[in-house]
Each structure stands twice: as structure tokens, then as C-alpha cells.
C-alpha atoms as a PDB file:
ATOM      1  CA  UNK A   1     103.461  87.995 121.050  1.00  0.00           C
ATOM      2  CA  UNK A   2     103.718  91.472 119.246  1.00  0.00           C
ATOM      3  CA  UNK A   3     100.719  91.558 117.192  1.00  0.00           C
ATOM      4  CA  UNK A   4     101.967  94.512 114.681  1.00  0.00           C
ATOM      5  CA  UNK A   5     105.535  92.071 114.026  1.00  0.00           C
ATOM      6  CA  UNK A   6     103.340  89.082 113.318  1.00  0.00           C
ATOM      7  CA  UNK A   7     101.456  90.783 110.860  1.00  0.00           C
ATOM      8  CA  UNK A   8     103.996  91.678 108.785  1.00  0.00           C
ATOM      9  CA  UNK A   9     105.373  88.321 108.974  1.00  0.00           C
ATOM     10  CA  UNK A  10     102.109  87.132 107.091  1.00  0.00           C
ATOM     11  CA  UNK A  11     102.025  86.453 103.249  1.00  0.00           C
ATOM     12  CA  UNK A  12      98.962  86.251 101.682  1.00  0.00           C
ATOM     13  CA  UNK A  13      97.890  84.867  98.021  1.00  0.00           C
ATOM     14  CA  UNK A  14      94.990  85.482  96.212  1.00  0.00           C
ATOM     15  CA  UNK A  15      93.363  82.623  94.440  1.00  0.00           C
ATOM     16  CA  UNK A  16      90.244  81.239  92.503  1.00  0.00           C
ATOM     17  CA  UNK A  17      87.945  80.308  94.816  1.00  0.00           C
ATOM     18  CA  UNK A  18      86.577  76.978  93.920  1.00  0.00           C
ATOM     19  CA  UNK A  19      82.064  76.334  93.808  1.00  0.00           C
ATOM     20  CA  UNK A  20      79.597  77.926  92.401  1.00  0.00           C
ATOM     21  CA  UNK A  21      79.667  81.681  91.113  1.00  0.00           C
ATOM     22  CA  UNK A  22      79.142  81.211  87.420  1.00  0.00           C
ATOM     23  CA  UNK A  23      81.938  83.718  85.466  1.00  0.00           C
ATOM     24  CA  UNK A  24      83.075  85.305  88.079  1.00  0.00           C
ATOM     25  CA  UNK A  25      84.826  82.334  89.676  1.00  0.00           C
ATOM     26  CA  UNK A  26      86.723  81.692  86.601  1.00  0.00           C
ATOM     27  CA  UNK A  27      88.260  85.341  86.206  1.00  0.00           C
ATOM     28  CA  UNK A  28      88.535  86.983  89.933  1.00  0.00           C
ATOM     29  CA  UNK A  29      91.067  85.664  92.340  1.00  0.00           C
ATOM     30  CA  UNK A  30      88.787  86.247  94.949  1.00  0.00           C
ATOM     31  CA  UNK A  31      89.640  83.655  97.991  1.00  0.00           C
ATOM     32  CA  UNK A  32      93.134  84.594 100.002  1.00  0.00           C
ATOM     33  CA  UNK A  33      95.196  81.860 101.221  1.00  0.00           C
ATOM     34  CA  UNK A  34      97.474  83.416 104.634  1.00  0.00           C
ATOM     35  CA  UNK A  35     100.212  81.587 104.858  1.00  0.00           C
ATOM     36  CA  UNK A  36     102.572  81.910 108.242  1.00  0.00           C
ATOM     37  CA  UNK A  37     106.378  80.293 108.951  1.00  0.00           C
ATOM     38  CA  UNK A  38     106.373  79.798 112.759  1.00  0.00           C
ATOM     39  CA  UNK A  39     109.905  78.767 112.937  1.00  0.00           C
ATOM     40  CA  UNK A  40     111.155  81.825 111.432  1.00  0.00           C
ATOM     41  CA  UNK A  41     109.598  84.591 113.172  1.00  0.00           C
ATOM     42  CA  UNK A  42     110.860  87.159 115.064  1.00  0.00           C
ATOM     43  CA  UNK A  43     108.086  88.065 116.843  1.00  0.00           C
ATOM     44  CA  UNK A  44     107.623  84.739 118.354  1.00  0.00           C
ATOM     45  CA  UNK A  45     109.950  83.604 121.723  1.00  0.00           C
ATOM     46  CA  UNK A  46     111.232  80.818 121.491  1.00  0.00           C
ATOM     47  CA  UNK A  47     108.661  79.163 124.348  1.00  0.00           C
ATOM     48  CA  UNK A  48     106.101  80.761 122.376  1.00  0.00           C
ATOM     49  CA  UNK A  49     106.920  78.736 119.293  1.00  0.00           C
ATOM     50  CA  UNK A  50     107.319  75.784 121.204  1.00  0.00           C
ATOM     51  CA  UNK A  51     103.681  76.380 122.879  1.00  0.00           C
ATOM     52  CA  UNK A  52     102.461  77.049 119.605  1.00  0.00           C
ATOM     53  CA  UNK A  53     103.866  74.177 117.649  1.00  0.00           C
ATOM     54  CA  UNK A  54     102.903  71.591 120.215  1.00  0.00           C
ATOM     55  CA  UNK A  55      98.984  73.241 120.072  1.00  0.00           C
ATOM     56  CA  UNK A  56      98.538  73.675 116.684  1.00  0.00           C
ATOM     57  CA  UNK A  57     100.804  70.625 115.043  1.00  0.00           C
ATOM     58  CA  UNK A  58      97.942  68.941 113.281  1.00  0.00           C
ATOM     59  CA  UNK A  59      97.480  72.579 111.323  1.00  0.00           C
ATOM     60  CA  UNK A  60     100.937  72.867 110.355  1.00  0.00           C
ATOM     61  CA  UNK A  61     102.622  71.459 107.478  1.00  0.00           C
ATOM     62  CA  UNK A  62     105.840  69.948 107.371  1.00  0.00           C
ATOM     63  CA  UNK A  63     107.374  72.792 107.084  1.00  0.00           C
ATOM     64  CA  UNK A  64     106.158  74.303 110.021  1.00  0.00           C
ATOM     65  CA  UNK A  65     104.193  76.677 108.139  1.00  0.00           C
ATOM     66  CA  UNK A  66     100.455  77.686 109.089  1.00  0.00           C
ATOM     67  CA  UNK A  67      98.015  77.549 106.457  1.00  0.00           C
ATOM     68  CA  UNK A  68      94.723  79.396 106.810  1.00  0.00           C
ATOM     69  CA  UNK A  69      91.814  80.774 104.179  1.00  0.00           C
ATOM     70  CA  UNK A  70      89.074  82.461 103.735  1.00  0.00           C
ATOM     71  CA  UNK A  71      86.943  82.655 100.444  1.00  0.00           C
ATOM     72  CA  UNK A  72      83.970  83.213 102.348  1.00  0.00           C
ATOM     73  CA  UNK A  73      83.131  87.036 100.343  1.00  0.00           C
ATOM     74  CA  UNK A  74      83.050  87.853  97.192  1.00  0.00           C
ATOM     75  CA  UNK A  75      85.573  90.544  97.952  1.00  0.00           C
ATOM     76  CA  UNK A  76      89.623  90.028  98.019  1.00  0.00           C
ATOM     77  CA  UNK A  77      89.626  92.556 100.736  1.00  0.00           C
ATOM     78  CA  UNK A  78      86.959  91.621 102.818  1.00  0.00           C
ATOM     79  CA  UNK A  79      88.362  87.380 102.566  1.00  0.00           C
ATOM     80  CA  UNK A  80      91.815  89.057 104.006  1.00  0.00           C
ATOM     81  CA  UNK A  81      90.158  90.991 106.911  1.00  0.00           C
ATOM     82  CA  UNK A  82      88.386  87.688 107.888  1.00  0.00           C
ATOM     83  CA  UNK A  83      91.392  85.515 107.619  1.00  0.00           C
ATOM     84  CA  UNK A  84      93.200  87.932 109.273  1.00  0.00           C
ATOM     85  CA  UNK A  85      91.026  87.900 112.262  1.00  0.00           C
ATOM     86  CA  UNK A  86      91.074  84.446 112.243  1.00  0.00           C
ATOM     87  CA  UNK A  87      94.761  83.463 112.616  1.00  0.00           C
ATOM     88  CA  UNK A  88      95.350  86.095 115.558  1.00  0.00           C
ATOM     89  CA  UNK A  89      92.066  84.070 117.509  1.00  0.00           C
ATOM     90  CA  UNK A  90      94.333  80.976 116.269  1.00  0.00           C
ATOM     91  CA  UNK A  91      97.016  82.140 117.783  1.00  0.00           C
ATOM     92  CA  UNK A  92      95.841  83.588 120.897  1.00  0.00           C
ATOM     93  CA  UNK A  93      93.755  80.318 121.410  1.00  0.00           C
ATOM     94  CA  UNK A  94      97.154  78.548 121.065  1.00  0.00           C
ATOM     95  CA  UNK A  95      99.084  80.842 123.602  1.00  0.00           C
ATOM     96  CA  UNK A  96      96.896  80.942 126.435  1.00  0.00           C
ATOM     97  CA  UNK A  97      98.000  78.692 129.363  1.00  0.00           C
ATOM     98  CA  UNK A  98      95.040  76.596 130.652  1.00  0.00           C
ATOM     99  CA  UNK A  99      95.099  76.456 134.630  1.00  0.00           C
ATOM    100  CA  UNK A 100      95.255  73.175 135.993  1.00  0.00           C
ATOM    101  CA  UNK A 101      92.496  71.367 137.474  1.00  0.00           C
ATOM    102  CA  UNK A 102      92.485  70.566 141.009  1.00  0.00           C
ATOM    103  CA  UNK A 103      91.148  67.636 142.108  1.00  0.00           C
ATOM    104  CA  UNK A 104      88.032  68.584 145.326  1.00  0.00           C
ATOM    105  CA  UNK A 105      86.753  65.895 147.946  1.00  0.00           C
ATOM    106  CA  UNK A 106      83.242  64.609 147.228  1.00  0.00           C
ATOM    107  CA  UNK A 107      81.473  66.055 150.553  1.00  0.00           C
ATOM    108  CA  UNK A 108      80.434  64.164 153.277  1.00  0.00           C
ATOM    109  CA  UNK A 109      76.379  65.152 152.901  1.00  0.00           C
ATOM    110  CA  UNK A 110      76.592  64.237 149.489  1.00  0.00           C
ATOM    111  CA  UNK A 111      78.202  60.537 150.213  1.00  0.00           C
ATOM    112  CA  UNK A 112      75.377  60.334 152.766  1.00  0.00           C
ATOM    113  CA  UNK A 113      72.645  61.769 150.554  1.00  0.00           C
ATOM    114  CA  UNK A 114      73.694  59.413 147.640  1.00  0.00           C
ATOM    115  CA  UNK A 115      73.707  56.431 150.353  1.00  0.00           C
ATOM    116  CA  UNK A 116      70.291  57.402 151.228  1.00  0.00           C
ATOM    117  CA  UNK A 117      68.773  57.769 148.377  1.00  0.00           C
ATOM    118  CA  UNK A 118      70.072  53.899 147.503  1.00  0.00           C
ATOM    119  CA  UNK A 119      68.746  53.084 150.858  1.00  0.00           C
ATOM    120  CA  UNK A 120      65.186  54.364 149.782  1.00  0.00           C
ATOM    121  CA  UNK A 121      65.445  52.828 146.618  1.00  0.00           C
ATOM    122  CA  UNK A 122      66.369  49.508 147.917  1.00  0.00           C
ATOM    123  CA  UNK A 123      63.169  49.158 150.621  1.00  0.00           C
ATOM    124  CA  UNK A 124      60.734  50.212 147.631  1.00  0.00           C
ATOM    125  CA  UNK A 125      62.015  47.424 145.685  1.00  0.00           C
ATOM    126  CA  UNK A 126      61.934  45.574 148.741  1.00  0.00           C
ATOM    127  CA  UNK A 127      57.885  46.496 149.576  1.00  0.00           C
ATOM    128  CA  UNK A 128      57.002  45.137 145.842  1.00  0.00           C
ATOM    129  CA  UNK A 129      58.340  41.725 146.529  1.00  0.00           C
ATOM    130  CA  UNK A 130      55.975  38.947 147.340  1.00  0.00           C
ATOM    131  CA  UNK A 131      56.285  37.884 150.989  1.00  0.00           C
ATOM    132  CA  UNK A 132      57.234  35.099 152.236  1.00  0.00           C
ATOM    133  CA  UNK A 133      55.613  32.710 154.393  1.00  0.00           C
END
């Protein structure tokens, strides 16, 4: 993944960020909407997109695009920093290659410590009944 490609690949739109803010919601287009067409990127191999698109299909519209935004700030600049930084995490999160888990034998001394212990629970239960004659 070549981080500098994939950033110029990115389109951003500034919109009205919805809630409360009084005026200034209705006249500043402060909340950025990223928007980001994994199919037709250059800076993505082929695997990667594959990787990527498997990972991250329930964030992806039909089209295959990636949708992020940010209207966290009051400023347009500082909402397309943070949404910036967000979809390269995104992306790294969906790139990296989990090892595999390999299944380890339960050891012996805990087998015979778990045994025991059911052992020692069993006789106390045992001691409390009434005896019989």
C-alpha cells in the first residue's frame, strides 16, 4: 500500500453537519464526507483489494466505494485531518494478516490438578451427608 498514491486517490466533500450549533450549522459546511473507490485504485494490488474488500464489505457500498466522516470540529480542516487519519487506521486494520492460532495440549499437571480438585470437592460433599446405618 503506497500511502502518498492513496491519498490522492481520496475525494472529499464538505457538508452541513447535522445537530445542534444554532446559525452556524445552517451556513458553514463544516463536516467532510471522504469518499474512496477501492476497485479503481492504483495504489492498491490486486490481493490487496481483494483483502480489503473481503474485511471491510459491510462498509462498502455497492459500488465498492468507502464512505467515511468526520464532523466531529467545528473546523473544515481539522474534520479532514481526523477523517484522514481515520481511513489509513481503516485500512491498515484491514491489511494486516492475522497469524493463525495453533491449537496447544492441555498439560498433564493441569488434567491432574483439575481431577484433584473434583476429587476434593466430591469427599466434602461426601463428609456432609448423613451416614448410614
Amino acid at each position: 500500500m503506497d500511502r502518498n498514491l492513496i491519498l490522492q486517490e481520496l475525494d472529499y466533500k464538505a457538508v452541513r453537519s447535522s445537530g445542534a450549533g444554532g446559525q452556524n450549522v445552517n451556513k458553514v459546511s463544516s463536516k467532510v464526507v471522504l469518499s474512496f473507490n477501492l476497485m479503481d485504485s492504483n495504489a492498491l494490488s490486486e490481493e490487496e483489494k481483494t483483502l480489503i474488500h473481503s474485511k471491510l464489505a459491510s462498509r462498502l457500498t455497492n459500488e465498492n466505494i468507502l464512505m467515511l466522516s468526520c464532523d466531529e470540529d467545528r473546523s473544515q480542516l481539522r474534520n479532514k485531518d481526523i477523517v484522514t487519519k481515520r481511513f489509513l487506521t481503516v485500512m491498515e486494520q484491514a491489511l494486516k494478516i492475522e497469524k493463525p492460532r495453533k491449537p496447544t495440549k492441555i498439560p498433564k499437571a493441569v488434567i491432574k490438578k483439575r481431577i484433584e480438585g473434583k476429587r476434593r470437592q466430591a469427599e466434602k460433599k461426601q463428609s456432609r451427608r448423613r451416614p448410614d446405618f
